[in-house]
N, C-alpha and C. Protein backbone atom coordinates (compact mmCIF):
# COMPACT_ATOMS: atom_id res chain seq x y z
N UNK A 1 -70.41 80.48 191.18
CA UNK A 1 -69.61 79.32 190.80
C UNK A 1 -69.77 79.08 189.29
N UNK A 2 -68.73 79.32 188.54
CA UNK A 2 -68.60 78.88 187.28
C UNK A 2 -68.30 77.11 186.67
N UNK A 3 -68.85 76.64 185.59
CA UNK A 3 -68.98 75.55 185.63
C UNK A 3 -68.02 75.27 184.89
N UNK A 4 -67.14 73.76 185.25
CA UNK A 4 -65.72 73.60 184.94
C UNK A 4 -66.16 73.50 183.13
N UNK A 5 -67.17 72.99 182.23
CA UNK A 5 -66.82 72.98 180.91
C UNK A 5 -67.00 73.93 180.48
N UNK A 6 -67.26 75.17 180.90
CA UNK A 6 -67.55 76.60 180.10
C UNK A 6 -66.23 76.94 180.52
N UNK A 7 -65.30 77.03 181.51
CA UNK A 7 -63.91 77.53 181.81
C UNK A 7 -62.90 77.07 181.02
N UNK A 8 -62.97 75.15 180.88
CA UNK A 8 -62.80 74.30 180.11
C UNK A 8 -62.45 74.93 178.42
N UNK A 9 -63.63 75.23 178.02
CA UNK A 9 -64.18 75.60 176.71
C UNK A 9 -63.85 76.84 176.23
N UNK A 10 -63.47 78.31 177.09
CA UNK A 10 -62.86 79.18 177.14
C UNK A 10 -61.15 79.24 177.09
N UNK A 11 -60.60 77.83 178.17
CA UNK A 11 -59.53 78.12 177.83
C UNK A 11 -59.40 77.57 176.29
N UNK A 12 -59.96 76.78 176.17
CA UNK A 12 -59.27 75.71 174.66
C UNK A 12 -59.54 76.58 173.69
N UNK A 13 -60.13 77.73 173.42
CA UNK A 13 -60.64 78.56 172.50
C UNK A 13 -59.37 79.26 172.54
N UNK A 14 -58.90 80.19 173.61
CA UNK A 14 -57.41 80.47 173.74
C UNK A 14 -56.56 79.92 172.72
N UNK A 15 -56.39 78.42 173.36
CA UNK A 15 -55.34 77.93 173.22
C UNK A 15 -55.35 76.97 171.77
N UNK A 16 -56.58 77.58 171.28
CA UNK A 16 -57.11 76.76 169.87
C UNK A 16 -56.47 77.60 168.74
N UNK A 17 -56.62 79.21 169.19
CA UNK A 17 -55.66 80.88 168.36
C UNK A 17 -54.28 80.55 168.38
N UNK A 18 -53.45 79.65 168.86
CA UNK A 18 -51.93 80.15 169.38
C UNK A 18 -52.01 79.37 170.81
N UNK A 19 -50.49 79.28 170.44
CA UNK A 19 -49.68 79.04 172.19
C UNK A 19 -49.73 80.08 172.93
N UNK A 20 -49.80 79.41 174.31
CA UNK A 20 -49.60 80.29 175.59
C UNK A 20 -49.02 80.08 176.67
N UNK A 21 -48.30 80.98 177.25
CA UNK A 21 -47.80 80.68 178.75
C UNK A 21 -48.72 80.43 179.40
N UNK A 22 -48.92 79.88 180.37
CA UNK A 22 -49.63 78.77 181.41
C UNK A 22 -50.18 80.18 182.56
N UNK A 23 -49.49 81.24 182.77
CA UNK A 23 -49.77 82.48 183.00
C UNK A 23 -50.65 83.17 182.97
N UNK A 24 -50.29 83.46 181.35
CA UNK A 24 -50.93 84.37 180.55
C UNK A 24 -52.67 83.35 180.20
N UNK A 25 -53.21 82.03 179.96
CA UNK A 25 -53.81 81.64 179.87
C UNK A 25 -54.64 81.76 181.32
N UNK A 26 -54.24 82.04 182.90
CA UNK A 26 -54.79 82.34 184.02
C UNK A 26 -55.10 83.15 183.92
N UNK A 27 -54.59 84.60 183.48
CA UNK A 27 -54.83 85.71 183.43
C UNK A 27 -56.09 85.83 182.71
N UNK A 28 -56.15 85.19 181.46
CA UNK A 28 -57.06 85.76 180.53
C UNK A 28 -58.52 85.14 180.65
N UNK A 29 -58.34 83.52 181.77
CA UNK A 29 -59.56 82.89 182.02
C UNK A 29 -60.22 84.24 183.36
N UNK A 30 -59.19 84.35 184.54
CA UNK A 30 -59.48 85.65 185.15
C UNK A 30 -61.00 86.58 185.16
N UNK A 31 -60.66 87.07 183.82
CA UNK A 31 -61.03 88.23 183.30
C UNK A 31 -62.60 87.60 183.02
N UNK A 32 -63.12 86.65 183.22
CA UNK A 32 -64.44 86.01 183.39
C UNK A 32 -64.66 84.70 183.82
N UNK A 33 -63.91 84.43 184.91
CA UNK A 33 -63.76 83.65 186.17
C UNK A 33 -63.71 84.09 187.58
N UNK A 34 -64.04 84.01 188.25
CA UNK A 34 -63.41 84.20 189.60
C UNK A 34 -62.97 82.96 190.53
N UNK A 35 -63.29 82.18 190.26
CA UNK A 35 -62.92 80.48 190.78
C UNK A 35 -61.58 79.87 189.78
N UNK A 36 -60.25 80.93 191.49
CA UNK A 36 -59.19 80.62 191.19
C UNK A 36 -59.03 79.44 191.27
N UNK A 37 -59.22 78.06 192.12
CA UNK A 37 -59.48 76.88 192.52
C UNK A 37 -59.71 76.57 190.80
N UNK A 38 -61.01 76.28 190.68
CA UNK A 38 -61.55 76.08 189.25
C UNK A 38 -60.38 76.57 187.93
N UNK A 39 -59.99 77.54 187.86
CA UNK A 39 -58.76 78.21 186.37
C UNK A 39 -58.03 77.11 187.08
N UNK A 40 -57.18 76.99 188.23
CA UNK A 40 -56.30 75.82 188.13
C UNK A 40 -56.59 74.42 188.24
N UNK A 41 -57.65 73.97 188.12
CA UNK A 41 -58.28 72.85 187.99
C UNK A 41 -57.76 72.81 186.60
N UNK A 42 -58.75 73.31 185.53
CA UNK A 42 -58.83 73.60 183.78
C UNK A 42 -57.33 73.74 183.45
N UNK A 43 -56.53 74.45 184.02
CA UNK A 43 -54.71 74.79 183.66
C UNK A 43 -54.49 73.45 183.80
N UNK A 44 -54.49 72.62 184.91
CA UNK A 44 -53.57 71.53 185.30
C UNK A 44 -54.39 70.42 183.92
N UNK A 45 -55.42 70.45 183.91
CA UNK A 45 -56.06 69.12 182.69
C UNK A 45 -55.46 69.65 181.11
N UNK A 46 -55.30 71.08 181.41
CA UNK A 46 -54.99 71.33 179.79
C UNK A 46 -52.89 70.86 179.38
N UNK A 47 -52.49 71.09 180.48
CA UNK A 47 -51.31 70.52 180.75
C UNK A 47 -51.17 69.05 180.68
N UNK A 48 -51.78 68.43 181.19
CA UNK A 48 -52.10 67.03 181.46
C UNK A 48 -51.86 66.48 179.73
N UNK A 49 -53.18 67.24 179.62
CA UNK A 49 -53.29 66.95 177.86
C UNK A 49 -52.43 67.30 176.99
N UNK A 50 -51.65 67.89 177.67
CA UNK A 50 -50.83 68.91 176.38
C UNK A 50 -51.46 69.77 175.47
N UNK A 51 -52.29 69.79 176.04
CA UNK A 51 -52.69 71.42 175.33
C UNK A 51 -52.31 72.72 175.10
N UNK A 52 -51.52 73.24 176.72
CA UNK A 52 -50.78 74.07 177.39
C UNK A 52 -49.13 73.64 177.61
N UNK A 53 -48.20 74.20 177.11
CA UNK A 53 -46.95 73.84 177.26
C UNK A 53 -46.11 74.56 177.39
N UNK A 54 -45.68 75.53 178.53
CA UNK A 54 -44.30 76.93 178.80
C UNK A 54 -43.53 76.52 177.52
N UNK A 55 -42.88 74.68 177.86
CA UNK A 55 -42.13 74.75 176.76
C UNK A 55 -41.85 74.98 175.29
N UNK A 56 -43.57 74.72 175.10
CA UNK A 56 -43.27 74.94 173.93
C UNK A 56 -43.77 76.05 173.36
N UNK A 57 -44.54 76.68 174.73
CA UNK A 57 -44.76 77.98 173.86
C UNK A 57 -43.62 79.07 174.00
N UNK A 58 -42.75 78.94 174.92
CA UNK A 58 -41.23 79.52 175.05
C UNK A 58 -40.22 79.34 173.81
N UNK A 59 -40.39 78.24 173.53
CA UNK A 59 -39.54 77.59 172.12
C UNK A 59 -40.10 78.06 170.80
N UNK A 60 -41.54 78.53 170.55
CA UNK A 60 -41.83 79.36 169.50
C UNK A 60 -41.51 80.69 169.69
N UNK A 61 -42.25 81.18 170.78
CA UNK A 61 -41.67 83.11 171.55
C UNK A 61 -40.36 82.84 171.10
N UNK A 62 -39.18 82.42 171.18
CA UNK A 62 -37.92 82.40 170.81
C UNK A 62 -37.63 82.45 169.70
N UNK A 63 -38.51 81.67 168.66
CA UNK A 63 -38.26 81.28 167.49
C UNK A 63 -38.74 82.42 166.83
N UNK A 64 -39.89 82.93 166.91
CA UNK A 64 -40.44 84.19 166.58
C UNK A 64 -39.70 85.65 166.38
N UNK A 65 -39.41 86.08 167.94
CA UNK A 65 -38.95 87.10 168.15
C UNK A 65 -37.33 87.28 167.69
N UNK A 66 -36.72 86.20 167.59
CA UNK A 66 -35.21 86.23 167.12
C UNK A 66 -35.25 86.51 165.74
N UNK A 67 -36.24 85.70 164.63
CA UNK A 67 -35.96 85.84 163.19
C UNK A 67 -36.76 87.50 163.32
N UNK A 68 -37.48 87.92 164.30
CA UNK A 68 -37.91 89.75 164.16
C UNK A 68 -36.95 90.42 164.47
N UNK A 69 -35.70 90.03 164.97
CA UNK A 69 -34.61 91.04 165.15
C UNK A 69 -34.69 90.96 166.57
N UNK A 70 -34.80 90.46 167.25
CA UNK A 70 -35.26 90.77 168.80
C UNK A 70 -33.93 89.95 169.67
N UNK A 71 -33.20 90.61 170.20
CA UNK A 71 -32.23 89.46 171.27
C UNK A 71 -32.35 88.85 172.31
N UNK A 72 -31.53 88.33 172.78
CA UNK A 72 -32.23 87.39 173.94
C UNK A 72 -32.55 87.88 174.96
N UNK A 73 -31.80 89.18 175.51
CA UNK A 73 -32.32 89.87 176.73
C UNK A 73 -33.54 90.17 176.82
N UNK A 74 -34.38 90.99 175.61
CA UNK A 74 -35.40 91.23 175.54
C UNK A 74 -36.47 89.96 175.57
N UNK A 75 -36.11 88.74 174.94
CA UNK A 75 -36.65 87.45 174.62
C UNK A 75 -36.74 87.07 176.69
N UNK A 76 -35.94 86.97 176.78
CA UNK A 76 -35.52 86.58 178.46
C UNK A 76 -36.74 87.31 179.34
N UNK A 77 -36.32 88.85 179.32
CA UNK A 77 -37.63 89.58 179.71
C UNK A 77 -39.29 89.25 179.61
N UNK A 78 -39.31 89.32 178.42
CA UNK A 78 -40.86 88.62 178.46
C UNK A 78 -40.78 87.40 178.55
N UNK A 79 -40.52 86.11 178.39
CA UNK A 79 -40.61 85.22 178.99
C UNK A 79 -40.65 85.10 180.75
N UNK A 80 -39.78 85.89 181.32
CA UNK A 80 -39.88 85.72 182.77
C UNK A 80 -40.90 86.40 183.07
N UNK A 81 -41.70 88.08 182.52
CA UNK A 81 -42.86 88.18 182.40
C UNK A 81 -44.03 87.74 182.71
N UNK A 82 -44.32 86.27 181.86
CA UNK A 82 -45.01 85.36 181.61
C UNK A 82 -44.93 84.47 182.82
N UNK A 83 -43.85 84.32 183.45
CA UNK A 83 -43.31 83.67 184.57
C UNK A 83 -42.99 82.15 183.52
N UNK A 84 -42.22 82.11 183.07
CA UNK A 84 -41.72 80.83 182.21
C UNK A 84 -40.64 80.35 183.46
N UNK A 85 -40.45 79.51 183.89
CA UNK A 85 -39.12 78.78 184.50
C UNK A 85 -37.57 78.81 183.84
N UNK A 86 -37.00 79.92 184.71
CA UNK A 86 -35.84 80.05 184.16
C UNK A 86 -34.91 78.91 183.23
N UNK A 87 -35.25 77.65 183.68
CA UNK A 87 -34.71 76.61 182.89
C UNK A 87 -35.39 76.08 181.83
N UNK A 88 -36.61 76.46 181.57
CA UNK A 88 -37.37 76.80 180.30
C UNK A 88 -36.35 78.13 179.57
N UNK A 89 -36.84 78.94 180.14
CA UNK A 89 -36.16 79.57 179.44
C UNK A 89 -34.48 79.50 178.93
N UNK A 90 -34.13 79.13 179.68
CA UNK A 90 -32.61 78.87 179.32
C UNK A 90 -32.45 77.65 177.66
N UNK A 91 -33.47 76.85 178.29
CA UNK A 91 -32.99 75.46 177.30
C UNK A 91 -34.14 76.68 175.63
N UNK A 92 -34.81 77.21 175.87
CA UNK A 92 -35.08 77.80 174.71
C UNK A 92 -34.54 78.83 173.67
N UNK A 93 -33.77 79.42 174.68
CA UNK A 93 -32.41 80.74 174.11
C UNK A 93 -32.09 79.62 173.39
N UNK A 94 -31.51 78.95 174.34
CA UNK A 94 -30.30 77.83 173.93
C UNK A 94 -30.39 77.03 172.40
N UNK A 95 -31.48 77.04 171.99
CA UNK A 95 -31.86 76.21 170.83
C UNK A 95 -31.52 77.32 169.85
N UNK A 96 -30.61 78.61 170.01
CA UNK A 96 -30.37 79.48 168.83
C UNK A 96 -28.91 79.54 169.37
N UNK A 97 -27.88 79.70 168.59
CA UNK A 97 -26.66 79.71 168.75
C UNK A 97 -25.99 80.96 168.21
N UNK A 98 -24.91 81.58 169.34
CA UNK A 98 -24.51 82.94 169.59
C UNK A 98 -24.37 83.28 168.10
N UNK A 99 -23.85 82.91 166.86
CA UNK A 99 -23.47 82.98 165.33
C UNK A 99 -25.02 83.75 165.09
N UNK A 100 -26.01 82.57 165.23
CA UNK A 100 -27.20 83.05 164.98
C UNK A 100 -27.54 84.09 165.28
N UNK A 101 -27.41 84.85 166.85
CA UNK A 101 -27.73 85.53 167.63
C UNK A 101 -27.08 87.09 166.86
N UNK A 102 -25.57 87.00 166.68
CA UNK A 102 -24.77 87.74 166.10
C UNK A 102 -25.29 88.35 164.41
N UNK A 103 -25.60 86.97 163.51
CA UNK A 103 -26.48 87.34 162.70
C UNK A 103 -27.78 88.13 162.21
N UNK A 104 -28.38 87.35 163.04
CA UNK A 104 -29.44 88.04 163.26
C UNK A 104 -29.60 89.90 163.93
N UNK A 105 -28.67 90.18 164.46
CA UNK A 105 -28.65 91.02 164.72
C UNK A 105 -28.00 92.47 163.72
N UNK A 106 -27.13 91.50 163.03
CA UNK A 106 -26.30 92.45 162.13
C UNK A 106 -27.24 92.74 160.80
N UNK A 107 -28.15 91.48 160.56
CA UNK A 107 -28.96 91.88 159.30
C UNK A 107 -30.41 92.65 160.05
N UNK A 108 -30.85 93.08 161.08
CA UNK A 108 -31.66 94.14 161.72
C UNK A 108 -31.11 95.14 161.48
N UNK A 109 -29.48 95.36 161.84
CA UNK A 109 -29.66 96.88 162.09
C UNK A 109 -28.69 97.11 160.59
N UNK A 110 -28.70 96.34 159.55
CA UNK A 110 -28.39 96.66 158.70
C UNK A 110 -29.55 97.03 157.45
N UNK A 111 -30.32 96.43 157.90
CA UNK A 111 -32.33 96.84 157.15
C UNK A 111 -32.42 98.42 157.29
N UNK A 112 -31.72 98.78 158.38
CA UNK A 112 -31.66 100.33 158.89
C UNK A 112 -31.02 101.25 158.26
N UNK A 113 -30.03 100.89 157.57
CA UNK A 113 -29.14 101.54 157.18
C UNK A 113 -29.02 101.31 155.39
N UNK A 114 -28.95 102.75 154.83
CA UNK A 114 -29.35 102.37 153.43
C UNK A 114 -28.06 101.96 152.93
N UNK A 115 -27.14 102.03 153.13
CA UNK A 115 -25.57 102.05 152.97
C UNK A 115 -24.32 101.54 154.33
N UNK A 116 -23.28 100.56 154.41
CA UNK A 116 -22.65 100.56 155.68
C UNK A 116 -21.88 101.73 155.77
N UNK A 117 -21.71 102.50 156.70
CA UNK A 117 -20.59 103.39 156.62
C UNK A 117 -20.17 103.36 158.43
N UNK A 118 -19.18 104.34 158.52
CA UNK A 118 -18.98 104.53 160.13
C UNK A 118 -19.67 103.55 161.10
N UNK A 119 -19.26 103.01 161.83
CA UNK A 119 -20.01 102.70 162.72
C UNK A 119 -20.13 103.32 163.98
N UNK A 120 -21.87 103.66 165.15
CA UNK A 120 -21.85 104.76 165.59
C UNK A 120 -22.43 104.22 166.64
N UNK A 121 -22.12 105.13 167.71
CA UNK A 121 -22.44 104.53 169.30
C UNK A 121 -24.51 104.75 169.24
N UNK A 122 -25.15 105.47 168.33
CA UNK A 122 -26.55 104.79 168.00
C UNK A 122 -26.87 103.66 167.60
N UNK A 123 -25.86 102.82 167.08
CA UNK A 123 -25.96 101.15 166.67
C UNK A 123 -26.03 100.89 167.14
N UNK A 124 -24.78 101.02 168.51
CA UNK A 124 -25.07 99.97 169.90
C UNK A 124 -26.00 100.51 170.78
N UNK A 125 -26.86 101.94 170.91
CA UNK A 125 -27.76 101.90 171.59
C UNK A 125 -29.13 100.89 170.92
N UNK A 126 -28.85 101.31 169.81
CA UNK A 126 -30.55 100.65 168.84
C UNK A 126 -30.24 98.72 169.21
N UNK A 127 -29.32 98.28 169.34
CA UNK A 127 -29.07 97.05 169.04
C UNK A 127 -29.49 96.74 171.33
N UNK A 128 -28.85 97.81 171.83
CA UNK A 128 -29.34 97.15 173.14
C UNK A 128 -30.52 97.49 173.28
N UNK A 129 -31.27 98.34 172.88
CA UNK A 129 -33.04 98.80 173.20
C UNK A 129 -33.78 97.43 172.60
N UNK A 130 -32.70 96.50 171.19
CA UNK A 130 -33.56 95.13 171.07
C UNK A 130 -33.41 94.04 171.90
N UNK A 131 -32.07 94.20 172.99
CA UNK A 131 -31.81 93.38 173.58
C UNK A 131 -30.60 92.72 173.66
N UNK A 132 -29.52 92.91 172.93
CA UNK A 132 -28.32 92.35 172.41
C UNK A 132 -27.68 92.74 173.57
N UNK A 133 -26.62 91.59 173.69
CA UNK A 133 -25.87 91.84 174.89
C UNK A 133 -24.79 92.71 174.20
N UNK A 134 -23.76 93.04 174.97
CA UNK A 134 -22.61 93.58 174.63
C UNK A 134 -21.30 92.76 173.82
N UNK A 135 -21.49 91.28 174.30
CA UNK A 135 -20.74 90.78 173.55
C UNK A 135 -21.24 90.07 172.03
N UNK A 136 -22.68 90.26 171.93
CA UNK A 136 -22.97 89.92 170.63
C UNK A 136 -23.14 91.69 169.66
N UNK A 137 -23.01 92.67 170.25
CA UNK A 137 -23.32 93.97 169.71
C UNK A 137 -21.46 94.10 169.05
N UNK A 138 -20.55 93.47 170.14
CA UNK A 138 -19.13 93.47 169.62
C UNK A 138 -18.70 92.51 168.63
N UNK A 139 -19.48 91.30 168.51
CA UNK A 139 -19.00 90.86 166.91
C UNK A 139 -19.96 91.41 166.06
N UNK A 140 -20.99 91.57 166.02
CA UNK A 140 -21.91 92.35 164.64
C UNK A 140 -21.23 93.98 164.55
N UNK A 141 -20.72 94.81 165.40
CA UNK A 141 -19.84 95.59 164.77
C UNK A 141 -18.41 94.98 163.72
N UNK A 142 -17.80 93.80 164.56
CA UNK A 142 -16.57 93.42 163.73
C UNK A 142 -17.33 93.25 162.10
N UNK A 143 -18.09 92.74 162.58
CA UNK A 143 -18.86 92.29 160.54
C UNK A 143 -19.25 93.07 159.73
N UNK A 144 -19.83 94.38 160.85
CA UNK A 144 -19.96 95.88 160.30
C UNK A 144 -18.66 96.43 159.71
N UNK A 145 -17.42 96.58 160.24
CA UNK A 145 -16.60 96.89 160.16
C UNK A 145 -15.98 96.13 158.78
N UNK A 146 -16.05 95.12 158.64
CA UNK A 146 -15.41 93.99 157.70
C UNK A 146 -16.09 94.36 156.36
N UNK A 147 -17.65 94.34 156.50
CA UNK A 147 -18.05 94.79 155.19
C UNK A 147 -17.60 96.02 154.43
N UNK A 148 -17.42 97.04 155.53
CA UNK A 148 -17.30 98.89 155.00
C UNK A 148 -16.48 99.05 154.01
């Protein structure tokens, strides 16, 4: 039996580095816990407190990975990962708007390219391996196209 302020004291050390999914903070108490009872004891008080927040650590993961070039599919993926609540996740996409989304995407795969020229069915593979849907890969070509 592990004692609740050393579990306590482990998670807040976590969560003292960076945000975390509520998950990923089980997982990692886990790994020198075995008093599942106990990790969700410590989860539910660090919540309580706001210490621990999907939301808001979903709303940075978003904020993060979008200005890295990253789209929402991929963003979507690891968040559900994490097991974030789809309506977490939704209201956190949501705080970036498709323009953005489109942007952001066109100045990634334009970092790539030393010059615009042709545009080539490797754009739209490289742009879906980051995650871009099809209808944001079809206006960042139009802008591709517009600049050439």
């Amino acid at each position: 039996m592990q004692d609740y302020s050393l579990v306590l004291n482990k998670a807040l050390g976590f969560l003292a580095r960076r945000e975390h999914a509520g998950f990923e903070l089980k997982q990692k108490l886990q790994r020198s816990c075995d008093d599942l009872e106990l990790i969700d004891e410590v989860i539910d008080e660090c919540v309580r407190k706001d210490f621990l927040s999907d939301l808001r650590y979903a709303n940075h993961f978003v904020e993060v990975k979008a200005k890295a070039g990253w789209g929402p599919n991929y963003i979507r993926f690891n968040l559900e990962k994490w097991q974030i609540a789809n309506t977490i996740i939704e209201q956190s996409l949501g705080s970036i708007t498709f323009s953005c989304w489109v942007q952001n995407g066109f100045e990634w795969i334009i970092k790539r390219h030393d010059k615009i020229d042709s545009w080539s069915s490797s754009q739209v593979q490289k742009l879906l391996k980051k995650g871009f849907s099809m209808e944001i890969i079809t206006e960042i070509k139009k802008i591709w196209l517009e600049s050439a």
